[in-house]
N, C-alpha and C. Protein backbone atom coordinates (compact mmCIF):
# COMPACT_ATOMS: atom_id res chain seq x y z
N UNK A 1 0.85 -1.20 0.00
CA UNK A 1 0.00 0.00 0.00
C UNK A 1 0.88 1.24 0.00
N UNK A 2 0.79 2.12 -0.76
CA UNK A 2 1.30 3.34 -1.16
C UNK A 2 0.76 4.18 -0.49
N UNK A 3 1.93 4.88 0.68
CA UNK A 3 1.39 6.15 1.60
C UNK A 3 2.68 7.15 1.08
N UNK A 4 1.61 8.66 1.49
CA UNK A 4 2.71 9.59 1.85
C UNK A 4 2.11 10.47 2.28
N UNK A 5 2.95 10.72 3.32
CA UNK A 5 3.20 11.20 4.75
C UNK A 5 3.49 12.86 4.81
N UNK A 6 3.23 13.67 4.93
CA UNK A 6 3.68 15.32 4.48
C UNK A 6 3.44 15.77 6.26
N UNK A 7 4.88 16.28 6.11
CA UNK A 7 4.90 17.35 7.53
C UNK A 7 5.85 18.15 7.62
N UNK A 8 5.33 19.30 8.11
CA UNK A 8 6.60 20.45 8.42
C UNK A 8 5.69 21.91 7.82
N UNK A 9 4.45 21.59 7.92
CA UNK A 9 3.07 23.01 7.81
C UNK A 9 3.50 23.76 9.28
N UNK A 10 2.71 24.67 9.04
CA UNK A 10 2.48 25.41 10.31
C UNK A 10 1.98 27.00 9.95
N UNK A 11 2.20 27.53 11.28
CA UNK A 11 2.59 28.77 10.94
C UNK A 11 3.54 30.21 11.39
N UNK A 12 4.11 31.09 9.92
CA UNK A 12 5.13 31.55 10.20
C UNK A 12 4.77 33.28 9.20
N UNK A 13 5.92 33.84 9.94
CA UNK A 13 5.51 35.36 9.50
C UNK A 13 6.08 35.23 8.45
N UNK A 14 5.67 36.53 7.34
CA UNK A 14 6.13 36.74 6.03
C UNK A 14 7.39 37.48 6.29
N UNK A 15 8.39 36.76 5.26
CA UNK A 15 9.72 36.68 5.25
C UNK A 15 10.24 35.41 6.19
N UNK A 16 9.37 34.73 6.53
CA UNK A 16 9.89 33.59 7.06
C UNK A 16 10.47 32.18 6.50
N UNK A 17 10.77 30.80 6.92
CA UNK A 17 10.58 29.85 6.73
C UNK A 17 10.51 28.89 6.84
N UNK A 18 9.88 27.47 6.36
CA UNK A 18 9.68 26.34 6.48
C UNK A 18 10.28 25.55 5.65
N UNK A 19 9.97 24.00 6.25
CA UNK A 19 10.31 23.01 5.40
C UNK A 19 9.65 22.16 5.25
N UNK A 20 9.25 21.99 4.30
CA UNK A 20 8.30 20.78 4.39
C UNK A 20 8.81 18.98 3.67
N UNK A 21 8.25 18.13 4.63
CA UNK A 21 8.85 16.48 4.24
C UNK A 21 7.75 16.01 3.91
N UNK A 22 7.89 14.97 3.09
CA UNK A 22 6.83 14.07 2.33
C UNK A 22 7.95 12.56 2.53
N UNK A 23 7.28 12.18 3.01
CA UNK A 23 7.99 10.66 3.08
C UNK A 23 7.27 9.72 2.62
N UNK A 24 7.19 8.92 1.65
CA UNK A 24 6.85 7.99 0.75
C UNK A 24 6.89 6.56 1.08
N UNK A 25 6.10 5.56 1.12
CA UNK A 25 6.36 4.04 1.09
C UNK A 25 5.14 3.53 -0.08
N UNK A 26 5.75 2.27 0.22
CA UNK A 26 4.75 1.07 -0.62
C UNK A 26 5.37 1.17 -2.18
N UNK A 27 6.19 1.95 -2.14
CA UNK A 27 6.58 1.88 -4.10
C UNK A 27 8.08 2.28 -4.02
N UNK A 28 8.39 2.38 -5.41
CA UNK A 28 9.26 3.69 -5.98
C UNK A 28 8.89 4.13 -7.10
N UNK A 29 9.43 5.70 -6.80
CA UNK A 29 8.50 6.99 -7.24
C UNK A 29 9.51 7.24 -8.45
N UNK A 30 8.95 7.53 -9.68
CA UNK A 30 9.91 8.19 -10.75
C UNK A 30 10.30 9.83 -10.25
N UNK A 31 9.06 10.29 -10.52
CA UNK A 31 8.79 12.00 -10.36
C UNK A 31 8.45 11.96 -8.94
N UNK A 32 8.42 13.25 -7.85
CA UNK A 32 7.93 13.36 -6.85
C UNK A 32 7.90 14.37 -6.65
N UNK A 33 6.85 15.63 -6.32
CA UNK A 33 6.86 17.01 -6.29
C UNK A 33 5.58 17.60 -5.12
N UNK A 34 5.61 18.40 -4.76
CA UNK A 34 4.32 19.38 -4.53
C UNK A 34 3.49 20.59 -4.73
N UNK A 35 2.16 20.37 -4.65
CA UNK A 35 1.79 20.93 -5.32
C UNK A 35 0.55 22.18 -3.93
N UNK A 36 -0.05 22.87 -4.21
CA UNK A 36 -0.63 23.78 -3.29
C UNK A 36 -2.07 23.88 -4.11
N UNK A 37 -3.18 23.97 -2.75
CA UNK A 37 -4.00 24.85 -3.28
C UNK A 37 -4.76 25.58 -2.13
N UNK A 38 -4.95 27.00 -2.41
CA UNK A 38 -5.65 28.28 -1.64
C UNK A 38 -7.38 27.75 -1.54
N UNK A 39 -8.05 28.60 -0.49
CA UNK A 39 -9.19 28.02 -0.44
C UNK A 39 -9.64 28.69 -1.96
N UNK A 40 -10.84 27.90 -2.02
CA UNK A 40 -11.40 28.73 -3.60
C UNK A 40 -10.34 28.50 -4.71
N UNK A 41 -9.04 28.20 -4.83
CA UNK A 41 -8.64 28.14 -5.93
C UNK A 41 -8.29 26.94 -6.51
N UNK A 42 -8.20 26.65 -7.25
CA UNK A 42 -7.47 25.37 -8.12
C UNK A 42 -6.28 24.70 -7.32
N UNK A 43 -6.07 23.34 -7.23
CA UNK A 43 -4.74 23.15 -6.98
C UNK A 43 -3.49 23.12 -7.97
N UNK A 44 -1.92 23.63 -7.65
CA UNK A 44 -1.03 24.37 -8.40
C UNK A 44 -0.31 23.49 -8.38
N UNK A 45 0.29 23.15 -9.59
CA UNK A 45 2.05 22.98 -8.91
C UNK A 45 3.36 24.01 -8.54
N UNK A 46 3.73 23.32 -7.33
CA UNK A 46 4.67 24.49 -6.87
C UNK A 46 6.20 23.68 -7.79
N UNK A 47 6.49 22.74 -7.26
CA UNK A 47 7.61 22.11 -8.12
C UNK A 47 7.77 20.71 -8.19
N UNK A 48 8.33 20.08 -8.69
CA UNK A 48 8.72 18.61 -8.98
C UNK A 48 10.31 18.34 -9.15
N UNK A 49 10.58 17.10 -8.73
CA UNK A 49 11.70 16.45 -9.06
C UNK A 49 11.98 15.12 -9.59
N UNK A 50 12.68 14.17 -10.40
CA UNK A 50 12.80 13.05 -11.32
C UNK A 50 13.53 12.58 -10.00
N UNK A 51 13.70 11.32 -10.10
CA UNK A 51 14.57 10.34 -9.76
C UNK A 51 15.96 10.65 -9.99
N UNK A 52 16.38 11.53 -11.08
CA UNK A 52 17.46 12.00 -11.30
C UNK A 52 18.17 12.90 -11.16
N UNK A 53 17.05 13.77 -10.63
CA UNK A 53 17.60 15.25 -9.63
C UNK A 53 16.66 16.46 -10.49
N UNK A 54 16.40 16.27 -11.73
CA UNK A 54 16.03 17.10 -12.34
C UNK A 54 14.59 17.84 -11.99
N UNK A 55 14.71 19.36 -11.77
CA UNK A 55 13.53 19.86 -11.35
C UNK A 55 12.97 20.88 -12.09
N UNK A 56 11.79 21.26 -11.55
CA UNK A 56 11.01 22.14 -12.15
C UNK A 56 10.25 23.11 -11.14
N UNK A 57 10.33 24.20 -11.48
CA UNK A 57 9.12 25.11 -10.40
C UNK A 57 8.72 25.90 -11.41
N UNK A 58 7.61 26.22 -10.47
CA UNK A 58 6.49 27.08 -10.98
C UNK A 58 7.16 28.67 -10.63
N UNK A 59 6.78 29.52 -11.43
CA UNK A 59 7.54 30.96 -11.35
C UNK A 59 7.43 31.58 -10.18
N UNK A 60 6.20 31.65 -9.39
CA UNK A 60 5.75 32.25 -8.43
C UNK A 60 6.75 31.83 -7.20
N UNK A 61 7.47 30.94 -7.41
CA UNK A 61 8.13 29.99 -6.39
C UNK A 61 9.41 30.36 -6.78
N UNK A 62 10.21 30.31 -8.02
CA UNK A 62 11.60 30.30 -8.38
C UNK A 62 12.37 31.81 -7.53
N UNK A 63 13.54 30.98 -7.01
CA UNK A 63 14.63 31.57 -6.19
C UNK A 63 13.76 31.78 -4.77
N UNK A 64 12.78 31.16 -4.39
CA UNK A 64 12.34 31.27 -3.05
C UNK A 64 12.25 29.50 -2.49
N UNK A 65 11.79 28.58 -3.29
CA UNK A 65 11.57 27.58 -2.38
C UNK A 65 12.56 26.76 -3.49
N UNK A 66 12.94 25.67 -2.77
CA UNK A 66 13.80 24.77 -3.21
C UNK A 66 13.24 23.22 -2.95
N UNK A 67 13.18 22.39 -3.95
CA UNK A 67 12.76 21.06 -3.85
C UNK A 67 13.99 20.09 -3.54
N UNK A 68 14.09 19.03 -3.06
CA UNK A 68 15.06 18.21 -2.66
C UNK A 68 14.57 16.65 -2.35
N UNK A 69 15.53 15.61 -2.87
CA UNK A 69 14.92 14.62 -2.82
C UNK A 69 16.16 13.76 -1.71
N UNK A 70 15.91 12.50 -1.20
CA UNK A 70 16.27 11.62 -0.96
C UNK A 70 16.09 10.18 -1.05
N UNK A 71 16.43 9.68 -2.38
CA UNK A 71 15.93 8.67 -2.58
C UNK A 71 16.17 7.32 -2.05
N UNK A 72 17.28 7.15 -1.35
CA UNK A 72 17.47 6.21 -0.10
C UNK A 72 15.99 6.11 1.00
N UNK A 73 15.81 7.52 1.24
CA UNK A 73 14.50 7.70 2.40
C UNK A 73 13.37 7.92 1.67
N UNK A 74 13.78 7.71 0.59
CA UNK A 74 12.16 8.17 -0.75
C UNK A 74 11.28 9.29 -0.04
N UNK A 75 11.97 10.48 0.26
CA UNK A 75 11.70 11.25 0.53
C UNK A 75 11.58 12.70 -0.15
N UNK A 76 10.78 13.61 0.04
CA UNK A 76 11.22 14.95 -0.72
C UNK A 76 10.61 15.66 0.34
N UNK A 77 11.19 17.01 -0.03
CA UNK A 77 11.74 17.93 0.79
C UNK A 77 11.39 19.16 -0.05
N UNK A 78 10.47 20.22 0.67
CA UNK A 78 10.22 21.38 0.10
C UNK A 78 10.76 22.68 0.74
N UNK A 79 11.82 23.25 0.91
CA UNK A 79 12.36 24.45 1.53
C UNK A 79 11.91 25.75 1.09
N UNK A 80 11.18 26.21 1.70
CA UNK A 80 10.24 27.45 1.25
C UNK A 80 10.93 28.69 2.38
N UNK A 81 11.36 29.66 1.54
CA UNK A 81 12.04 30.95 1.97
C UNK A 81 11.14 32.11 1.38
N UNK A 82 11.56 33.17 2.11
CA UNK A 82 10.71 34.22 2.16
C UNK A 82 9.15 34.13 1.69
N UNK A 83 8.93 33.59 3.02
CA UNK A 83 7.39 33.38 2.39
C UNK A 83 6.38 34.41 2.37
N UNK A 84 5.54 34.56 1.93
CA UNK A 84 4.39 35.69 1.67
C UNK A 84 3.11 35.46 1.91
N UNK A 85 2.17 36.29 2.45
CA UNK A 85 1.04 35.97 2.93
C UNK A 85 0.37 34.76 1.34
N UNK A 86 0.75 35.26 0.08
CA UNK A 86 -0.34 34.73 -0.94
C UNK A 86 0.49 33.11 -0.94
N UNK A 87 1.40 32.89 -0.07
CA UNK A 87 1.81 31.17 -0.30
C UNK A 87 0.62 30.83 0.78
N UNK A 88 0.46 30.87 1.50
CA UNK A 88 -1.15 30.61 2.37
C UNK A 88 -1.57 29.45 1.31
N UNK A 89 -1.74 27.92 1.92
CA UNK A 89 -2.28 27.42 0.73
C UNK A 89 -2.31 25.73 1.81
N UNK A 90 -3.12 24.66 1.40
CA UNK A 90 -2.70 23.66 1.56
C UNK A 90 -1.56 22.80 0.65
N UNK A 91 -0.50 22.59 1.45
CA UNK A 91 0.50 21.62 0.27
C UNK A 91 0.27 20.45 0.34
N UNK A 92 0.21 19.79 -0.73
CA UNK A 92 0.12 18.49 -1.01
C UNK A 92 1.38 17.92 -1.58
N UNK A 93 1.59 16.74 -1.07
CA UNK A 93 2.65 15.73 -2.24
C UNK A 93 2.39 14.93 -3.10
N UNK A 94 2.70 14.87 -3.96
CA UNK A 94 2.48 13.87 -5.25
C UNK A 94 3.92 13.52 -5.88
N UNK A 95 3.53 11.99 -6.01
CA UNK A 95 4.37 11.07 -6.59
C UNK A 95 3.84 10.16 -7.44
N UNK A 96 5.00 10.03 -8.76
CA UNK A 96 4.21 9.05 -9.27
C UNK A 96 5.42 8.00 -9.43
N UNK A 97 4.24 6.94 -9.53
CA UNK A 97 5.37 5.39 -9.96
C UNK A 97 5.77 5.31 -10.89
N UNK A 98 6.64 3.74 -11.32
CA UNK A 98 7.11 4.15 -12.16
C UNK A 98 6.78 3.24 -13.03
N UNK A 99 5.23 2.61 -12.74
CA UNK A 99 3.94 2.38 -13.52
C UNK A 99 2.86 2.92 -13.81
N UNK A 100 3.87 4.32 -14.11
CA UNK A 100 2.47 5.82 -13.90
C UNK A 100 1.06 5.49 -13.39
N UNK A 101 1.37 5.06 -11.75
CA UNK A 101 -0.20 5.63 -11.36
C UNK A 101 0.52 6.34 -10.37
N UNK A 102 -0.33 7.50 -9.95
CA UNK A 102 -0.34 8.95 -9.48
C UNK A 102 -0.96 9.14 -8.14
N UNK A 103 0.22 9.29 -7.05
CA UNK A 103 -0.12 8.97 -5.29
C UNK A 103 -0.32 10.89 -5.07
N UNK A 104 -1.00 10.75 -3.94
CA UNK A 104 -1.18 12.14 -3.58
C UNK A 104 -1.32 11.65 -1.69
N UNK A 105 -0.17 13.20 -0.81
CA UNK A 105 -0.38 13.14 0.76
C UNK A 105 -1.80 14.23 1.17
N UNK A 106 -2.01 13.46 2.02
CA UNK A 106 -3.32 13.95 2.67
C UNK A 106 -3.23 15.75 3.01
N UNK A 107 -2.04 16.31 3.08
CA UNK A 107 -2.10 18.11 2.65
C UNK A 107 -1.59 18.25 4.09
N UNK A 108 -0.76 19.42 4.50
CA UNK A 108 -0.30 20.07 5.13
C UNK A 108 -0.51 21.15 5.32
N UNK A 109 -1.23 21.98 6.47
CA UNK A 109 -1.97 23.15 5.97
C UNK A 109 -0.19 24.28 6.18
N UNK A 110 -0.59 25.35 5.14
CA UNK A 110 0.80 26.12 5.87
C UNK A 110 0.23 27.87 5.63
N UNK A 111 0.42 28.40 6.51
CA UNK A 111 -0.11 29.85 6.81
C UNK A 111 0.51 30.68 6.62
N UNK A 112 0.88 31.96 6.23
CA UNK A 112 1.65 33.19 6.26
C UNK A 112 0.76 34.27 6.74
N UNK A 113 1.00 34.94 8.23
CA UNK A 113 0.91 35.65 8.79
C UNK A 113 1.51 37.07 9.64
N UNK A 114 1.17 37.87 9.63
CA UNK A 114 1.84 38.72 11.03
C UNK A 114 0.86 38.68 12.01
């Protein structure tokens, strides 16, 4: 059975930061990334990473949060810097196998406040 596990939400003032972990079992993951969504809005992707290191973010995110994997701990890792009230969002993790079916973590709520 394929779980994943997301923690490291909370809440923190703008210009702050977090980290967030997604820890993975029951498979191995090709891609593994997270993704956000605000109340009322769509869910986003914030960024992704391959098995091979290779990543991607979404603009709103680039030079502020950093994705990171560990694939020994089939883990990923979202380092979010200077955060801003509009990152306010639930994060989710998503991974997929590498019999493309498509896992999602139960969401991490994360806040930006003063």
């Amino acid at each position: 059975q394929v779980q994943l596990v997301e923690s490291g939400g909370g809440l923190v003032q703008p210009g702050g930061s977090l980290r967030l972990s997604c820890a993975a079992s029951g498979s191995i993951f090709s891609a593994m990334g997270w993704y956000r969504q605000a109340p009322g809005k769509q869910r986003d992707l914030v960024a992704t990473i391959t098995s091979g290191g290779s990543t991607n973010y979404a603009d709103f995110v680039k030079d502020r949060f950093t994705i990171s994997r560990d694939n020994a701990q089939n883990t990923v890792y979202l380092q979010m810097n200077s955060l801003k009230p509009e990152d306010t969002a639930v994060y989710y993790c998503n991974a997929h196998s590498f019999m493309k079916m498509i896992y999602w973590g139960q969401g991490t709520q994360v806040t930006v406040s003063s």
